[in-house]
Protein backbone atom coordinates (compact mmCIF):
# COMPACT_ATOMS: atom_id res chain seq x y z
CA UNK A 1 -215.23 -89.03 90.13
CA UNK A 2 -215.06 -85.70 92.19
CA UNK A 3 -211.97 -83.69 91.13
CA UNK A 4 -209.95 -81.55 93.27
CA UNK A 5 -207.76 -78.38 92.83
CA UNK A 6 -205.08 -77.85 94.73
CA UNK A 7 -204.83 -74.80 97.04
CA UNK A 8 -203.25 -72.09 95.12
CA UNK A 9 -199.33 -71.16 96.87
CA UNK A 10 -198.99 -67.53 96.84
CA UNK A 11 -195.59 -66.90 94.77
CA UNK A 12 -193.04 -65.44 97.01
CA UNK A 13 -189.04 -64.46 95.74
CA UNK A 14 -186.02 -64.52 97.50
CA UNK A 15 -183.78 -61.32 97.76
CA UNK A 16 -180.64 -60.63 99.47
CA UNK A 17 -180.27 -56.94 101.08
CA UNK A 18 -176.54 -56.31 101.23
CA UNK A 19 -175.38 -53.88 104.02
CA UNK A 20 -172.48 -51.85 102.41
CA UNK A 21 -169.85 -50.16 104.49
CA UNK A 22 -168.52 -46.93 104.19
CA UNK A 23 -165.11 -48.40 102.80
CA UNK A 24 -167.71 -49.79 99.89
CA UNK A 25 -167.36 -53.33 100.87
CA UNK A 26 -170.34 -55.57 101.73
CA UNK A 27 -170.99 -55.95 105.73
CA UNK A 28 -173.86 -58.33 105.73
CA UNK A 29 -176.29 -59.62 104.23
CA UNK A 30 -180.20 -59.88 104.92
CA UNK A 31 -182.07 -62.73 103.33
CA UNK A 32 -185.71 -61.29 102.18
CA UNK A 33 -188.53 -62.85 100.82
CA UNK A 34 -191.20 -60.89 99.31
CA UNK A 35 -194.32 -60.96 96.73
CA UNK A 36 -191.98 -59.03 93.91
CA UNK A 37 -189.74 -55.98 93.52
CA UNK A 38 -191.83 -53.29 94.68
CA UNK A 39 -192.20 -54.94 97.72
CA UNK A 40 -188.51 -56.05 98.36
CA UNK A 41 -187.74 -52.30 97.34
CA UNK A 42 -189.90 -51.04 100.10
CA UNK A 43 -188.28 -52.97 102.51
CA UNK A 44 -184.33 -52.50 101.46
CA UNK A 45 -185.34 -48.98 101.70
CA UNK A 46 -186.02 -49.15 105.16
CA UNK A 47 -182.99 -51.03 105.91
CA UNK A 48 -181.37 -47.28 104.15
CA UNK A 49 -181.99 -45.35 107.45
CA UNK A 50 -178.80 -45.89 109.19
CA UNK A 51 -176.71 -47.75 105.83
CA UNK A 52 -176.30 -47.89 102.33
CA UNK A 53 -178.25 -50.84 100.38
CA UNK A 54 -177.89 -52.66 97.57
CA UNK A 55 -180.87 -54.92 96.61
CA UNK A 56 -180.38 -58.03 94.42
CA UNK A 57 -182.50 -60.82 93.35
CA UNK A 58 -179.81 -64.33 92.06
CA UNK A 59 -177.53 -62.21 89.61
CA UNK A 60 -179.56 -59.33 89.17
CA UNK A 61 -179.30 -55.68 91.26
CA UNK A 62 -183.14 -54.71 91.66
CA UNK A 63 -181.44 -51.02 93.19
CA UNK A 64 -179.33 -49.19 95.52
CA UNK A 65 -180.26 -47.33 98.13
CA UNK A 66 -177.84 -44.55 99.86
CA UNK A 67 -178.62 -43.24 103.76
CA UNK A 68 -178.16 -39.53 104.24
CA UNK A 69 -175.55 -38.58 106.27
């Protein structure tokens, strides 16, 4: 009997980008999904242009990025 593997699923994790306001509270929030931190860092830190960032993962902060004013 022929056996057959199933496709592999690229792993993918969830992140939350939270937009904070210049009072310190959270704004929004962004939902990303990305390969691992590196890659949800790159893309938080584009979010940084015009905002301050904070990048978390469940429970976890991944980092914090700060725009320049």
């Amino acid at each position: 009997m022929a056996q057959f593997s199933r496709p592999s699923i690229a792993e993918v994790n969830e992140y939350r980008a939270y937009i904070i306001g210049k009072d310190g509270h959270i704004e929004t929030r962004i939902d990303l999904v990305c390969a691992d931190d590196d890659a949800a860092k790159e893309r938080a830190k584009d979010l940084a242009d015009s905002q301050d960032i904070e990048l978390w993962q469940l429970d976890r902060r991944i980092a914090t990025f700060t725009h320049k004013r």
